[in-house]
Protein backbone atom coordinates (compact mmCIF):
# COMPACT_ATOMS: atom_id res chain seq x y z
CA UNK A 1 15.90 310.62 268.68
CA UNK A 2 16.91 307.12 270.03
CA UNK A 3 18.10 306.74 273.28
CA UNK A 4 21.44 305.45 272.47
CA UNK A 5 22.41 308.23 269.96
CA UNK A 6 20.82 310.32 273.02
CA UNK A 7 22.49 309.65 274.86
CA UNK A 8 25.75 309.53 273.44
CA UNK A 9 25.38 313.40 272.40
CA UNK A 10 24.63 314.04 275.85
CA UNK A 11 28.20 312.58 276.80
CA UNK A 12 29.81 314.79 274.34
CA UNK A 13 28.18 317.50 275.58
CA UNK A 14 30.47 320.59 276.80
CA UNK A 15 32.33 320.85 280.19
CA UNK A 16 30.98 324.09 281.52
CA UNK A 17 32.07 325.71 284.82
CA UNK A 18 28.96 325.48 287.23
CA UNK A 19 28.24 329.39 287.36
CA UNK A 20 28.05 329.00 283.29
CA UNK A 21 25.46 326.40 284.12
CA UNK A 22 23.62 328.43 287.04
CA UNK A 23 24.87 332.04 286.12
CA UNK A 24 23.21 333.09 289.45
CA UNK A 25 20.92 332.63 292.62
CA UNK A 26 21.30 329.63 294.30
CA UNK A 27 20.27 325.75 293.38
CA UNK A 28 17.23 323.33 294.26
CA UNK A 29 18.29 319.90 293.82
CA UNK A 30 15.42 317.18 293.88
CA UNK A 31 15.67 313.53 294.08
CA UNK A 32 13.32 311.17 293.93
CA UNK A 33 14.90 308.72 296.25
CA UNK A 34 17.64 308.78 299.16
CA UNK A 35 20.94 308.58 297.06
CA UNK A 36 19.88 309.93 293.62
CA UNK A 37 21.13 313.18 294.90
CA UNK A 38 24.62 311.73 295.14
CA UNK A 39 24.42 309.35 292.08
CA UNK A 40 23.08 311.75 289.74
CA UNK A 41 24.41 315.12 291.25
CA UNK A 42 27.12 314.73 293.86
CA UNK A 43 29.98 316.74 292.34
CA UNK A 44 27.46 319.57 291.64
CA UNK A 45 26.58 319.81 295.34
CA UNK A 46 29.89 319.23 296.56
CA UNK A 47 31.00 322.10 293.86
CA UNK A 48 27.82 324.68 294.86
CA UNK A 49 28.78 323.88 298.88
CA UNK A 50 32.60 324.61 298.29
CA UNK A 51 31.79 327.63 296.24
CA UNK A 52 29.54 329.09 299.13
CA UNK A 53 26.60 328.78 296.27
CA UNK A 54 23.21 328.49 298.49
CA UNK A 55 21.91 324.79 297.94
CA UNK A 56 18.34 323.02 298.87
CA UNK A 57 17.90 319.27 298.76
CA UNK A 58 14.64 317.79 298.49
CA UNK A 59 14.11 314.15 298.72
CA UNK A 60 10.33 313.48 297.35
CA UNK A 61 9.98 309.58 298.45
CA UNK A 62 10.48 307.70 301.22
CA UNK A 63 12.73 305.27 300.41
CA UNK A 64 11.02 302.24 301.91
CA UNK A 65 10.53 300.95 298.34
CA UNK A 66 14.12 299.65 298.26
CA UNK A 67 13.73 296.54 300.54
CA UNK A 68 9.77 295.82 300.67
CA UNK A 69 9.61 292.77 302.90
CA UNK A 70 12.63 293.15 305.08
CA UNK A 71 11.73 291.50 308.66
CA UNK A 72 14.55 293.68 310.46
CA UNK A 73 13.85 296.62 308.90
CA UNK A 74 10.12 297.56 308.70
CA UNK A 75 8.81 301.19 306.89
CA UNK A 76 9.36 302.91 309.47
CA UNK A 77 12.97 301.61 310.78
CA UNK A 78 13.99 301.62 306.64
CA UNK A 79 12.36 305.81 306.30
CA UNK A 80 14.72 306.79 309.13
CA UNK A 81 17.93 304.47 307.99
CA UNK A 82 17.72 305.82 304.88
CA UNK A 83 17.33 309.56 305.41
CA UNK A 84 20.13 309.47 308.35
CA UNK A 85 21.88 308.22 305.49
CA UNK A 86 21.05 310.67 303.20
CA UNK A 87 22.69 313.43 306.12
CA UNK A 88 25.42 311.53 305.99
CA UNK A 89 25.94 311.74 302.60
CA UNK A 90 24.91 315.43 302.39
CA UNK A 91 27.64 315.72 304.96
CA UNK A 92 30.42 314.32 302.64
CA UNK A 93 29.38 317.04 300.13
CA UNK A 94 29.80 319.75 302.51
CA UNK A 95 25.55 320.39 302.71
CA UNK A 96 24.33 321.00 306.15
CA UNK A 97 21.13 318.93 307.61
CA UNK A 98 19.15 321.82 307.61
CA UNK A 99 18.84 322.21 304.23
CA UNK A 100 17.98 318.81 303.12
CA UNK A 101 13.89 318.25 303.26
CA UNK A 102 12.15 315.07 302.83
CA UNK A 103 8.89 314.95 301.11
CA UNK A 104 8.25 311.42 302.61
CA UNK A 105 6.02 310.27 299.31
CA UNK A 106 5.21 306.56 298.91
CA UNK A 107 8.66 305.35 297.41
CA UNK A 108 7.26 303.57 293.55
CA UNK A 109 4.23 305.88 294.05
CA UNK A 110 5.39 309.36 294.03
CA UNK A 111 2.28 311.01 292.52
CA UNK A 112 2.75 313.38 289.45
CA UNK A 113 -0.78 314.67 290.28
CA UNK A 114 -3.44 315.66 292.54
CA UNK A 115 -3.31 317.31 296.33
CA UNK A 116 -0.04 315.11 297.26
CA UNK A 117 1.55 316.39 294.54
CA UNK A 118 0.54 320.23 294.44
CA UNK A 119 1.73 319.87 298.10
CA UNK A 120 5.46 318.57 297.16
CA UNK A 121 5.79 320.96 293.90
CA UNK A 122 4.82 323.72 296.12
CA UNK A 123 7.82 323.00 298.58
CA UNK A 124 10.27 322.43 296.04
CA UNK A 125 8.93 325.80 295.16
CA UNK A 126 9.51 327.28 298.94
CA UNK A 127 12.79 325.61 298.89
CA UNK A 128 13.66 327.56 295.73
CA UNK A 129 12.24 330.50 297.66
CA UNK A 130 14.50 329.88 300.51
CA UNK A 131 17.80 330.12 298.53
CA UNK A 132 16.86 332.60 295.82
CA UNK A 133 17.01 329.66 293.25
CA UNK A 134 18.20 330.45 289.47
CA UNK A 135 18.08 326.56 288.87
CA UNK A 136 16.59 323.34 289.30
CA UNK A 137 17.94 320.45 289.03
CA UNK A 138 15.66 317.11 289.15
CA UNK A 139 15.92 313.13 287.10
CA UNK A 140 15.68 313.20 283.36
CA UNK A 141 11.73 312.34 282.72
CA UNK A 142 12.63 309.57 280.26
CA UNK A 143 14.62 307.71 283.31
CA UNK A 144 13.33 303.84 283.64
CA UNK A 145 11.95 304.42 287.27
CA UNK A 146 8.26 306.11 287.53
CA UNK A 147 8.94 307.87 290.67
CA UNK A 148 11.92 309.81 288.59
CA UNK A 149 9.73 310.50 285.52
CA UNK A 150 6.84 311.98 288.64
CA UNK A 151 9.50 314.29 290.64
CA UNK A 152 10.38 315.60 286.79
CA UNK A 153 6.85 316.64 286.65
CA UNK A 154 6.89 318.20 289.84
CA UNK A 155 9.78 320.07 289.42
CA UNK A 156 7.99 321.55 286.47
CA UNK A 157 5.27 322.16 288.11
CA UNK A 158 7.43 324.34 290.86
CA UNK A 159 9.16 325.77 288.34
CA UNK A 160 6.19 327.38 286.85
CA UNK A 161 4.96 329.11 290.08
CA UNK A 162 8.47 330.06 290.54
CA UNK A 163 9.12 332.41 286.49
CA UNK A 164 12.39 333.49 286.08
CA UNK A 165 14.31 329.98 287.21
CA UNK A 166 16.08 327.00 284.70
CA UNK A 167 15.33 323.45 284.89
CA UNK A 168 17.81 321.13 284.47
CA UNK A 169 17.74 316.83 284.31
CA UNK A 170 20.34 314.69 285.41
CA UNK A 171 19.68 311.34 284.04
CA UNK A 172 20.44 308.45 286.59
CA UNK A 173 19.40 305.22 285.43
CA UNK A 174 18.52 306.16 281.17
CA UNK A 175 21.67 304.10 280.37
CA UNK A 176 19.55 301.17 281.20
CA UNK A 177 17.18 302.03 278.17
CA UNK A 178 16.82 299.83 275.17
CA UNK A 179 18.69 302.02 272.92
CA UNK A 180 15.93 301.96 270.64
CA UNK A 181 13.55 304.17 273.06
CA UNK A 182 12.43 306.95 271.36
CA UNK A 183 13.45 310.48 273.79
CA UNK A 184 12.61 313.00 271.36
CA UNK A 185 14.70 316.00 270.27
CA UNK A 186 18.83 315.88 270.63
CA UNK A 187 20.35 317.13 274.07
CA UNK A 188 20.76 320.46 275.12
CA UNK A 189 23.20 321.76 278.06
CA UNK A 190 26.50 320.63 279.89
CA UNK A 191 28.78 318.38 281.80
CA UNK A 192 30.49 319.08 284.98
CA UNK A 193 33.64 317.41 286.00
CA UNK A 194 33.58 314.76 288.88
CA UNK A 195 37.45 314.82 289.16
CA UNK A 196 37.63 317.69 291.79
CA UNK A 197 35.11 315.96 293.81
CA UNK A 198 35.45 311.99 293.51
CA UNK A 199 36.61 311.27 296.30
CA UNK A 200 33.54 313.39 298.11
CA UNK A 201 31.00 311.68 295.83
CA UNK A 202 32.28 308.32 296.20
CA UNK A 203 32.08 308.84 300.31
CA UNK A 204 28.76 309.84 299.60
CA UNK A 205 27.80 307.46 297.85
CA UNK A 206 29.06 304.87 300.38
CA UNK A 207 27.19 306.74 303.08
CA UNK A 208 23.74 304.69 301.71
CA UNK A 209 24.87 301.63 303.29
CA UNK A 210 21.64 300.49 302.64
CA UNK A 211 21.84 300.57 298.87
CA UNK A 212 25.81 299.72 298.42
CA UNK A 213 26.33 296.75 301.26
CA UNK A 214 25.06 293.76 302.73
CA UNK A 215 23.88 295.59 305.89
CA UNK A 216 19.81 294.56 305.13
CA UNK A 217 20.76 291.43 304.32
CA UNK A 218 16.87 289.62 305.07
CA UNK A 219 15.33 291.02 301.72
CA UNK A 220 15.05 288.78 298.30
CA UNK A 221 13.81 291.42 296.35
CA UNK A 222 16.29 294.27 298.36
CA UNK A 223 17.79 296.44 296.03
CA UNK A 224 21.50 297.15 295.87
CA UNK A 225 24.54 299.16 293.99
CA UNK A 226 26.73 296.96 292.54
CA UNK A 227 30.40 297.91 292.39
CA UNK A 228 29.94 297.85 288.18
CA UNK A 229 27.22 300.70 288.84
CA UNK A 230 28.38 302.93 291.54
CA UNK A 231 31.57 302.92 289.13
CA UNK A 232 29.43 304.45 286.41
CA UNK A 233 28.47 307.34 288.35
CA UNK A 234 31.87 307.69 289.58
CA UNK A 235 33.04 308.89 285.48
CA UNK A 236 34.43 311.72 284.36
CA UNK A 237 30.89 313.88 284.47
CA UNK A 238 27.75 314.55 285.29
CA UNK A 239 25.22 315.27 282.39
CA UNK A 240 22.99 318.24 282.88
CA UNK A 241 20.24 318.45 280.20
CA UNK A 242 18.40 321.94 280.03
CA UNK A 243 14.43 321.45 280.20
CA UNK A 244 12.53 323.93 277.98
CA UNK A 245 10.28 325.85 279.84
């Protein structure tokens, strides 16, 4: 199927009520970088938190991908902006610190395979553990970014060691595909509405100064969320596609 017909199905997908979605246990959420957890999944946090659902974040990368030759803010400096911003935005969606992990992968090398990556699928898997998981949730694998398309394959991977547990994507950036991109077979699973939890997405969104500001400001190839984008994720929904197993 082409991504634009894809993708279109997907947003005419039903509205379901979260505990439709996750009919029990609690909920793994993994994102590839600081921020796709509140891009791609916000509302669903904020919506598990309020509803006393247990919730795990896992952040796989690092982050330091998103300004590369920053003067002021070195790897190191830009790794600890980035996941005190990441609290910070857990904290607008009602998720305490302790239980957000970072992985701390090489952000635009997240590994799909090997010892690196057994390591981070197995604690996705102990985070699962941890909350007596009935879902994950992780980046659609046919998002343009190859760090989303490697935490999908980890999340698999966990998944399997884990048995009786759903995998979900939430696609973050596959609106940027030529529409032409073949994703194979038509969508399968939900939406869940943003509108009870905009304003807490939005906050957390904003929490990634980083990503949504001027505030590293020494960086030609820095990376930032323009207002037309952050609107996007901002709509009506977010799109949860069920993974066969």
């Amino acid at each position: 199927m082409r991504a634009d017909a894809f993708l279109a199905a997907a947003a005419a997908l039903p509205l379901r009520d979260l505990r439709e979605i996750v009919p029990r246990g609690g909920i793994v959420v993994v994102a590839p970088h600081p921020d796709d957890e509140s891009l791609g999944c916000g509302a669903l946090i904020a919506e598990a938190c309020l509803r006393g659902i247990p919730l795990r974040l896992v952040v796989v990368s690092d982050g330091t991908g998103s300004h590369p030759t920053s003067p002021s803010h070195p790897p190191e400096r830009l790794r600890a902006l980035r996941e005190a911003e990441t609290l910070a935005a857990a904290a607008c969606l009602g998720l305490p610190a302790a239980h957000v992990a970072f992985l701390r992968l090489p952000d635009r090398f997240v590994p799909a395979e090997g010892p690196r990556a057994e390591a981070a699928a197995e604690a996705i898997a102990a985070a699962a553990w941890d909350c007596g998981a009935g879902a994950l949730f992780v980046t659609w694998d046919h998002d343009p970014h190859g760090d989303h398309r490697a935490s999908a394959a980890l999340a698999r991977t966990a998944r399997d060691r884990l048995g009786d547990v759903r995998l979900y994507a939430y696609p973050v950036w596959g609106w940027t595909l030529p529409p032409e991109t073949e994703v194979g077979p038509p969508p399968r699973g939900a939406r869940l509405a943003v509108a009870p939890h905009r304003d807490a997405k939005a906050a957390a969104i904003a929490a990634h100064r980083s990503q949504t500001t001027t505030l590293i400001a020494d960086d030609p190839q820095g990376f930032r969320l323009e207002p037309a984008m952050i609107a996007r994720f901002l709509r009506e929904d977010e799109i949860v596609l069920a993974v066969d197993p």
